[in-house]
N, C-alpha and C. Protein backbone atom coordinates (compact mmCIF):
# COMPACT_ATOMS: atom_id res chain seq x y z
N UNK A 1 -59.89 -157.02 -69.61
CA UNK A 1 -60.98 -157.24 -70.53
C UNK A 1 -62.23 -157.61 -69.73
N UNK A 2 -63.46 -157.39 -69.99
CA UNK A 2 -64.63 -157.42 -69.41
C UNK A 2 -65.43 -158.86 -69.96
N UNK A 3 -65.82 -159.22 -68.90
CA UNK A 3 -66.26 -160.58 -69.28
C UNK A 3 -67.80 -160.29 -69.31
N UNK A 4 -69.14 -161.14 -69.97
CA UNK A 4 -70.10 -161.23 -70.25
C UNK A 4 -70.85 -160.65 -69.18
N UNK A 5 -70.73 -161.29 -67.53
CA UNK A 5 -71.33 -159.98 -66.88
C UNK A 5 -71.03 -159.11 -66.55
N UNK A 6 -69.65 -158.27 -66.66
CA UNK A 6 -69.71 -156.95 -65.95
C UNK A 6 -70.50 -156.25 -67.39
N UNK A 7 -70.38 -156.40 -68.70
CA UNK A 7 -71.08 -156.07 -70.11
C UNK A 7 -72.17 -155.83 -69.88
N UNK A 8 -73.02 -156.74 -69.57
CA UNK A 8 -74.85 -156.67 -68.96
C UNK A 8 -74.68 -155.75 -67.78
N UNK A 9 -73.95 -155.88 -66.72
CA UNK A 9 -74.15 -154.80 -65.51
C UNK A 9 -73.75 -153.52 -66.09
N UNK A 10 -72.81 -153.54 -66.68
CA UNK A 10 -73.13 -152.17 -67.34
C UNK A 10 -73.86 -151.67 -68.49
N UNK A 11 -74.69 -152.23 -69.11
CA UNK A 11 -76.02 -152.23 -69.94
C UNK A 11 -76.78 -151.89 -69.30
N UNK A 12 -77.07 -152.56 -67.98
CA UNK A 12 -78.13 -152.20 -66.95
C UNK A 12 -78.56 -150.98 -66.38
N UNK A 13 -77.10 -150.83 -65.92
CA UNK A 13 -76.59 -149.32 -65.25
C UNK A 13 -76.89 -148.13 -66.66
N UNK A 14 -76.34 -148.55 -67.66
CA UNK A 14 -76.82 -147.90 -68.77
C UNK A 14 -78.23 -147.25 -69.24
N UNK A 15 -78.80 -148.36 -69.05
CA UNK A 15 -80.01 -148.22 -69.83
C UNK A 15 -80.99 -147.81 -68.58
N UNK A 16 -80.78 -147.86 -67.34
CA UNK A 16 -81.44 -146.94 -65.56
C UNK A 16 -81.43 -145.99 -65.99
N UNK A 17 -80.20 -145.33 -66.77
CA UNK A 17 -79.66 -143.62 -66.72
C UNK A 17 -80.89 -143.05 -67.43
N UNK A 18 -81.79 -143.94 -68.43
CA UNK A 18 -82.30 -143.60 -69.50
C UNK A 18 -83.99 -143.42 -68.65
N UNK A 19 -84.27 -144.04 -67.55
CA UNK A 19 -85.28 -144.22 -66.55
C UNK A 19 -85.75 -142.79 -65.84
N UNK A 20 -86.66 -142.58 -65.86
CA UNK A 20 -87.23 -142.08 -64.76
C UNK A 20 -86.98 -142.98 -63.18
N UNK A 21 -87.03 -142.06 -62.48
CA UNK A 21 -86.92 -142.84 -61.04
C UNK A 21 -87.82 -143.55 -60.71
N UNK A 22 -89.50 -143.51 -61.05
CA UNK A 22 -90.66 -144.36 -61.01
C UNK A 22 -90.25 -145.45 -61.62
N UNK A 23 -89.83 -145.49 -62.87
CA UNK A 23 -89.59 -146.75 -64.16
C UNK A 23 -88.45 -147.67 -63.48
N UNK A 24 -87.95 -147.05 -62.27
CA UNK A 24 -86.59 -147.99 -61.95
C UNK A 24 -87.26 -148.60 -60.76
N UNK A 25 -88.08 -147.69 -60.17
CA UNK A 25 -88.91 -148.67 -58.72
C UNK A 25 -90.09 -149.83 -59.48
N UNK A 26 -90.39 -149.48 -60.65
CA UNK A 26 -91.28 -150.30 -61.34
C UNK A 26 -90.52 -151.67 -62.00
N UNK A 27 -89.34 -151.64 -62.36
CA UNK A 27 -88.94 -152.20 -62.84
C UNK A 27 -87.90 -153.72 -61.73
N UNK A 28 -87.63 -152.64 -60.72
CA UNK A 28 -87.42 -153.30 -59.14
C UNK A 28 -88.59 -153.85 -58.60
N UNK A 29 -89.59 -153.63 -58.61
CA UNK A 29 -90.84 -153.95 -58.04
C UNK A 29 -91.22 -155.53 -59.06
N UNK A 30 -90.62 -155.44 -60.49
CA UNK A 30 -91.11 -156.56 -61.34
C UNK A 30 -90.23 -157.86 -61.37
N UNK A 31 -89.07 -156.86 -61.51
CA UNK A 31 -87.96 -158.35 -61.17
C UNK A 31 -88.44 -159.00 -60.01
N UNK A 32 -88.70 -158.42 -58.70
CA UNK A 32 -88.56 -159.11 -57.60
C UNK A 32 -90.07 -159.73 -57.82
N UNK A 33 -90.96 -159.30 -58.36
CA UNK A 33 -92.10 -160.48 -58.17
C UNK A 33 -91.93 -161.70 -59.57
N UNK A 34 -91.23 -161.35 -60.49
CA UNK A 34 -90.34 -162.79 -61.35
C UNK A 34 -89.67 -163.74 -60.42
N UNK A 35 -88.62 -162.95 -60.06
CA UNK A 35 -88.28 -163.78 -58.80
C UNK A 35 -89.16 -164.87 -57.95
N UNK A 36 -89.51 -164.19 -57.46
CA UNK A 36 -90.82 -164.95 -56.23
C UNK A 36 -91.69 -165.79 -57.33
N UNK A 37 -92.34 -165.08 -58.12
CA UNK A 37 -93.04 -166.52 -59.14
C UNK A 37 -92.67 -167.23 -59.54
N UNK A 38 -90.97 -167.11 -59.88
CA UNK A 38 -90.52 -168.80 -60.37
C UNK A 38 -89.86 -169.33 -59.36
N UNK A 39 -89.43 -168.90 -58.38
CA UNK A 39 -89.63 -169.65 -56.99
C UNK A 39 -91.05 -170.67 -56.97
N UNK A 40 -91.79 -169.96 -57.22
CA UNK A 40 -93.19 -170.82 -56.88
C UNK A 40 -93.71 -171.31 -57.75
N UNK A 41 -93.06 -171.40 -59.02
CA UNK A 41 -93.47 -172.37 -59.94
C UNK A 41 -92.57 -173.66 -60.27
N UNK A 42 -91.47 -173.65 -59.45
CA UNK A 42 -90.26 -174.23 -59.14
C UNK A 42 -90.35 -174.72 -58.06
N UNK A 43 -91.37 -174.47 -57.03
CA UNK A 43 -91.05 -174.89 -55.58
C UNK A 43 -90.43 -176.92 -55.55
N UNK A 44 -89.40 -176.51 -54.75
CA UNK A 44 -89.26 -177.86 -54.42
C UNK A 44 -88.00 -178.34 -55.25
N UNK A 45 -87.72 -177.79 -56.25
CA UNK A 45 -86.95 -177.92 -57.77
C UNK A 45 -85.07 -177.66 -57.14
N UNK A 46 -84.71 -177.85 -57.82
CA UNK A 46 -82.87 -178.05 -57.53
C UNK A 46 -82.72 -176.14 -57.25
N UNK A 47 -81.91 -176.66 -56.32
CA UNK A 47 -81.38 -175.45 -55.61
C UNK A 47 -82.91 -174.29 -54.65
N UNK A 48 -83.54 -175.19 -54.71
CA UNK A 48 -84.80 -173.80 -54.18
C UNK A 48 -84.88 -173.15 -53.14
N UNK A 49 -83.96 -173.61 -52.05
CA UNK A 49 -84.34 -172.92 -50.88
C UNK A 49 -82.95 -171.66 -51.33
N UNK A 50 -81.98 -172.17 -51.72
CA UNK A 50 -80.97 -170.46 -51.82
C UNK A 50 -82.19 -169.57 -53.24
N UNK A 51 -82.75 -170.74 -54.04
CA UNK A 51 -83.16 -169.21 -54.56
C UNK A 51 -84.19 -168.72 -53.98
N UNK A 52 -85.44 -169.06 -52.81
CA UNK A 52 -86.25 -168.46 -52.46
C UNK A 52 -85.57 -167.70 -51.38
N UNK A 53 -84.91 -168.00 -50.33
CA UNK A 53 -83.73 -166.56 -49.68
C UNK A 53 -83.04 -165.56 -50.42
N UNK A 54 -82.62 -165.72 -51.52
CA UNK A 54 -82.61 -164.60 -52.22
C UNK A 54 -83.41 -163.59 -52.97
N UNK A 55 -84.57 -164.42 -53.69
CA UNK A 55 -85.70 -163.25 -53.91
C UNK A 55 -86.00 -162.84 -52.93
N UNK A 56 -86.63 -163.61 -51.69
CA UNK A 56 -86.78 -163.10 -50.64
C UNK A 56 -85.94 -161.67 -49.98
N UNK A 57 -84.90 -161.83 -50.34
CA UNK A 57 -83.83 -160.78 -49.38
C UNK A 57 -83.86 -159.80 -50.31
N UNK A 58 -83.77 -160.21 -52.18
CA UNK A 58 -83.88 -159.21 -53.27
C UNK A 58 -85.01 -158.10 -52.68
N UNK A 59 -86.65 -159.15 -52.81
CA UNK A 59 -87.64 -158.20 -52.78
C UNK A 59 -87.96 -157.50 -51.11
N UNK A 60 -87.27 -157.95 -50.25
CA UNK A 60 -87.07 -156.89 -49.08
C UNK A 60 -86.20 -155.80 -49.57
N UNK A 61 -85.44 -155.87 -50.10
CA UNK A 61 -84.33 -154.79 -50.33
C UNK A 61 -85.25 -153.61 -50.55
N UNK A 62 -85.39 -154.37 -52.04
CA UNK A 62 -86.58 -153.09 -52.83
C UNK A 62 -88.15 -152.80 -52.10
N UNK A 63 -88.31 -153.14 -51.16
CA UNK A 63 -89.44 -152.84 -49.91
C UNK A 63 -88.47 -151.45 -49.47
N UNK A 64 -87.36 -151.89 -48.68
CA UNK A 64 -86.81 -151.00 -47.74
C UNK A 64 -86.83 -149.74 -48.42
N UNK A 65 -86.11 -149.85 -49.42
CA UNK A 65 -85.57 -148.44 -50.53
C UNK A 65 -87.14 -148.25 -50.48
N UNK A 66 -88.10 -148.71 -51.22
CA UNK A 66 -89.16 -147.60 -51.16
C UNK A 66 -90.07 -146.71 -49.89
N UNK A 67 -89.61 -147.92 -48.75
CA UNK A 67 -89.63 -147.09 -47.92
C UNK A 67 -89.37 -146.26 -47.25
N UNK A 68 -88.35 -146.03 -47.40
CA UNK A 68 -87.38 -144.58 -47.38
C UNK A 68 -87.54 -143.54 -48.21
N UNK A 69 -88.05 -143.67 -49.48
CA UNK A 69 -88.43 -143.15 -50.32
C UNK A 69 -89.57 -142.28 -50.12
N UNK A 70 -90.58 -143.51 -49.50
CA UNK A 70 -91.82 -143.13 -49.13
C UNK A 70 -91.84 -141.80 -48.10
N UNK A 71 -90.99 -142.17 -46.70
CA UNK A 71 -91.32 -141.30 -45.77
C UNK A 71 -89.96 -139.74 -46.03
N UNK A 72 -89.54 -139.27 -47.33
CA UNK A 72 -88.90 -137.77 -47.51
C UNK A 72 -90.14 -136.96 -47.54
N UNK A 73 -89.55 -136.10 -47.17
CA UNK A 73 -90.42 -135.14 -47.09
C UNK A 73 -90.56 -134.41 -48.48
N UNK A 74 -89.30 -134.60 -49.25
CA UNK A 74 -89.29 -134.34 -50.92
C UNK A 74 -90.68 -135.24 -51.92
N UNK A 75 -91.12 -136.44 -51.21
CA UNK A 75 -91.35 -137.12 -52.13
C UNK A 75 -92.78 -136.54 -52.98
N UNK A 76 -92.83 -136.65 -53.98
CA UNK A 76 -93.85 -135.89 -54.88
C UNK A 76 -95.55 -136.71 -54.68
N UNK A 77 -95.63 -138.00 -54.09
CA UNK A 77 -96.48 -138.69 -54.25
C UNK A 77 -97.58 -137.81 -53.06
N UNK A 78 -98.58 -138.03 -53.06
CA UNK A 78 -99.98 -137.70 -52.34
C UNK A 78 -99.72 -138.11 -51.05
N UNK A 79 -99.96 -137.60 -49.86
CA UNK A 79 -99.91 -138.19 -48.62
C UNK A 79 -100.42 -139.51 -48.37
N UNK A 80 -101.74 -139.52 -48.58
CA UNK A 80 -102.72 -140.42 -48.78
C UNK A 80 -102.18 -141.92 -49.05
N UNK A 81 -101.27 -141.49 -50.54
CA UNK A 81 -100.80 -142.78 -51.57
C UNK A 81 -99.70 -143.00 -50.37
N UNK A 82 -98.78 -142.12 -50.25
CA UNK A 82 -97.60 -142.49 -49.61
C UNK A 82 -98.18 -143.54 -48.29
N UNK A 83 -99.19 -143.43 -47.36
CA UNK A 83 -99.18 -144.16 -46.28
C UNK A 83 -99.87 -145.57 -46.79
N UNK A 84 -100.56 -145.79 -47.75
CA UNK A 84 -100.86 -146.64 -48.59
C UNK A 84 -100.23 -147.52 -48.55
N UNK A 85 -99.21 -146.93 -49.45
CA UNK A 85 -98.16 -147.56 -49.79
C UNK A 85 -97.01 -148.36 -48.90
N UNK A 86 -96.77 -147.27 -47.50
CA UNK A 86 -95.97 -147.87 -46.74
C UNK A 86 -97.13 -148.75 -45.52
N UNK A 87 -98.34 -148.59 -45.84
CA UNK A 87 -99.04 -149.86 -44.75
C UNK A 87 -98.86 -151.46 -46.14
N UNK A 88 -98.89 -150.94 -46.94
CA UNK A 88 -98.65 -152.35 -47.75
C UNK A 88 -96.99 -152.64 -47.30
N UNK A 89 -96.45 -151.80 -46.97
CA UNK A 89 -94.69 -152.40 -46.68
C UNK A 89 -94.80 -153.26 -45.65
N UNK A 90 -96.05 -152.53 -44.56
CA UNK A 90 -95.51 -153.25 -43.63
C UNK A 90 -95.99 -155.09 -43.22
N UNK A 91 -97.22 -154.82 -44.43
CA UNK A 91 -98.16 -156.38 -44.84
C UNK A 91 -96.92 -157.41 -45.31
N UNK A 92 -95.92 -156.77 -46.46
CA UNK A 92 -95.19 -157.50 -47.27
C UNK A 92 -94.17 -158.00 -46.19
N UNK A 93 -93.78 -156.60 -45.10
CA UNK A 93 -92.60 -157.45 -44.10
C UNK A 93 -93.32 -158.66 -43.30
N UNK A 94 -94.19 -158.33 -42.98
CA UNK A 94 -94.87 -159.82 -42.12
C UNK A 94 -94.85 -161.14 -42.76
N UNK A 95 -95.21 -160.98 -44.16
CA UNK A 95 -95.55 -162.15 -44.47
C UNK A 95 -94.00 -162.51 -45.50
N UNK A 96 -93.08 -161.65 -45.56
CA UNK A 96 -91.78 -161.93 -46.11
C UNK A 96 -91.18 -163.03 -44.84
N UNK A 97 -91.21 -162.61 -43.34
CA UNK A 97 -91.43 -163.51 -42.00
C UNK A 97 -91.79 -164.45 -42.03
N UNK A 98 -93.22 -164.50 -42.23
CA UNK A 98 -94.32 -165.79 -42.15
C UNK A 98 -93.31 -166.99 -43.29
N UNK A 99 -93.14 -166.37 -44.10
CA UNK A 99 -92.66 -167.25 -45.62
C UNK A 99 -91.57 -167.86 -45.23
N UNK A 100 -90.34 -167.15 -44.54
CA UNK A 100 -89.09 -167.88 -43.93
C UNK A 100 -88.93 -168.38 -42.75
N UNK A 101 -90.32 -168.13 -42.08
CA UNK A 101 -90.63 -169.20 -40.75
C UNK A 101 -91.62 -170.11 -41.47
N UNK A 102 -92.21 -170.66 -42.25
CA UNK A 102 -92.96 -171.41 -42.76
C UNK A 102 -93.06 -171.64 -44.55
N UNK A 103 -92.34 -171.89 -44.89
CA UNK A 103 -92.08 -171.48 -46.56
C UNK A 103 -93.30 -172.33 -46.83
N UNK A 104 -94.40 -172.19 -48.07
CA UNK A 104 -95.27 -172.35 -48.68
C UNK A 104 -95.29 -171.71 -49.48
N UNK A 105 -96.13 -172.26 -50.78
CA UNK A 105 -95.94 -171.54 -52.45
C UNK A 105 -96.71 -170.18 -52.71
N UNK A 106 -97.96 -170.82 -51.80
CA UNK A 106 -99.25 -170.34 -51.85
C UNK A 106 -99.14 -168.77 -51.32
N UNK A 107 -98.47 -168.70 -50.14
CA UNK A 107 -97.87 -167.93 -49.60
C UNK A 107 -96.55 -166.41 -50.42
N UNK A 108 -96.39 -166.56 -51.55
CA UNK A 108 -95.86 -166.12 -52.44
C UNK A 108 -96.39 -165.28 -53.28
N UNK A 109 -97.91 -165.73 -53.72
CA UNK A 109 -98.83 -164.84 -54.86
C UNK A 109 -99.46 -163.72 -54.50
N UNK A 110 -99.73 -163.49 -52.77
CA UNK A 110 -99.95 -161.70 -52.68
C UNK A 110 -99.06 -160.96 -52.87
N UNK A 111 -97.55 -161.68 -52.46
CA UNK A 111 -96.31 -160.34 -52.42
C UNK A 111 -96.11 -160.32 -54.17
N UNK A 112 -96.20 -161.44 -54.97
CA UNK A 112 -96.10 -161.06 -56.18
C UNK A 112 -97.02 -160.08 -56.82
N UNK A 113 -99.02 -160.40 -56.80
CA UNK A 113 -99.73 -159.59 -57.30
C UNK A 113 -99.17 -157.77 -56.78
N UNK A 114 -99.20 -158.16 -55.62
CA UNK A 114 -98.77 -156.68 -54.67
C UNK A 114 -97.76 -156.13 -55.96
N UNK A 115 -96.54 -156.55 -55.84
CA UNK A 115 -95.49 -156.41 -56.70
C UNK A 115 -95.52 -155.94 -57.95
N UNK A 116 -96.50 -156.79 -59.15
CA UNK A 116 -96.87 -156.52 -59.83
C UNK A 116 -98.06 -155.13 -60.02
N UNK A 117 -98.85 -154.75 -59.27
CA UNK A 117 -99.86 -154.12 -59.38
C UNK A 117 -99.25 -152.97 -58.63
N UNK A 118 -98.25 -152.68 -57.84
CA UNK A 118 -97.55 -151.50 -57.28
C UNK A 118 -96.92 -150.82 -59.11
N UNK A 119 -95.94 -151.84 -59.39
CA UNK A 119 -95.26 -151.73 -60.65
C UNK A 119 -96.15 -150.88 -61.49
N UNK A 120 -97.41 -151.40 -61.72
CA UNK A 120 -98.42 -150.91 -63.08
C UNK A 120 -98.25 -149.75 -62.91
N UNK A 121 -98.61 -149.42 -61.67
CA UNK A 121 -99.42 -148.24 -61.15
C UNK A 121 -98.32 -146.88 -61.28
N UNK A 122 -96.59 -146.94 -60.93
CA UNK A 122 -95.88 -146.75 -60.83
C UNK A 122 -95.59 -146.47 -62.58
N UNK A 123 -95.56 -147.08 -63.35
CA UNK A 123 -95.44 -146.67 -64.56
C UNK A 123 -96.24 -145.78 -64.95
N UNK A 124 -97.93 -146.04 -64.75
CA UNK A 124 -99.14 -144.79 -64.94
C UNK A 124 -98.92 -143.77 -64.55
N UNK A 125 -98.35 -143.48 -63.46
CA UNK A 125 -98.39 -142.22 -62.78
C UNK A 125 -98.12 -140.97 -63.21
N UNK A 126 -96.87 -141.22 -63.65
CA UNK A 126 -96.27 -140.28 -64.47
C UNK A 126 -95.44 -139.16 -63.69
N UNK A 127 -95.73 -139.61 -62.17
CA UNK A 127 -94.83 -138.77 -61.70
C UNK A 127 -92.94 -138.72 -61.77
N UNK A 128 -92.26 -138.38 -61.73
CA UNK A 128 -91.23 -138.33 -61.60
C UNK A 128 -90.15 -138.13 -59.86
């Protein structure tokens, strides 16, 4: 019998199928800056350093995947956007660094706006 989360993980998995591939990097791109903002609206709060290593490691993940993404030669996006996009990867890896050699809150709200404002943009597009 399936207990309460494998139910949601497969809701999840469910309701991706229903996604465009943009809507799933948008939607990866949003969790992980939720993540990081209630890290930082929490800073300091019970349990914070495992949850800021884990958004942390979450929103690298979803860095990496788009960067792989970024450099196919399949990928439909504009040259232009694509290097854009992966010089912002390589802003977010530095300061994903800076954050776990020096954790600060303050330090949190570009990779989120980033996060967020990649996301928007990613839904607009309309590419597939």
């Amino acid at each position: 019998m399936y207990g309460a989360q494998q139910l949601e993980a497969y809701r999840t998995v469910q309701n991706a199928n229903n996604l465009s591939g943009r809507d799933i990097e948008a939607a990866a791109l949003t969790r992980s800056a939720l993540l990081l903002d209630d890290c930082r609206k929490n800073w300091g709060g019970p349990g914070h350093d495992e949850k800021l290593a884990q958004a942390l490691r979450i929103n690298q993940s979803v860095w990496t995947i788009l960067q792989s993404e970024l450099v196919r030669d399949d990928n439909p996006l504009p040259l232009e956007i694509r290097q854009n996009v992966l010089t912002l990867s390589v802003f977010i890896d530095k300061r994903i660094i800076e954050i776990m050699a020096d954790p600060q809150p303050e330090k949190l709200k570009i990779i989120i706006d980033i996060n967020l404002n990649l996301a928007a943009g990613l839904r607009g597009s309309g590419l597939e």
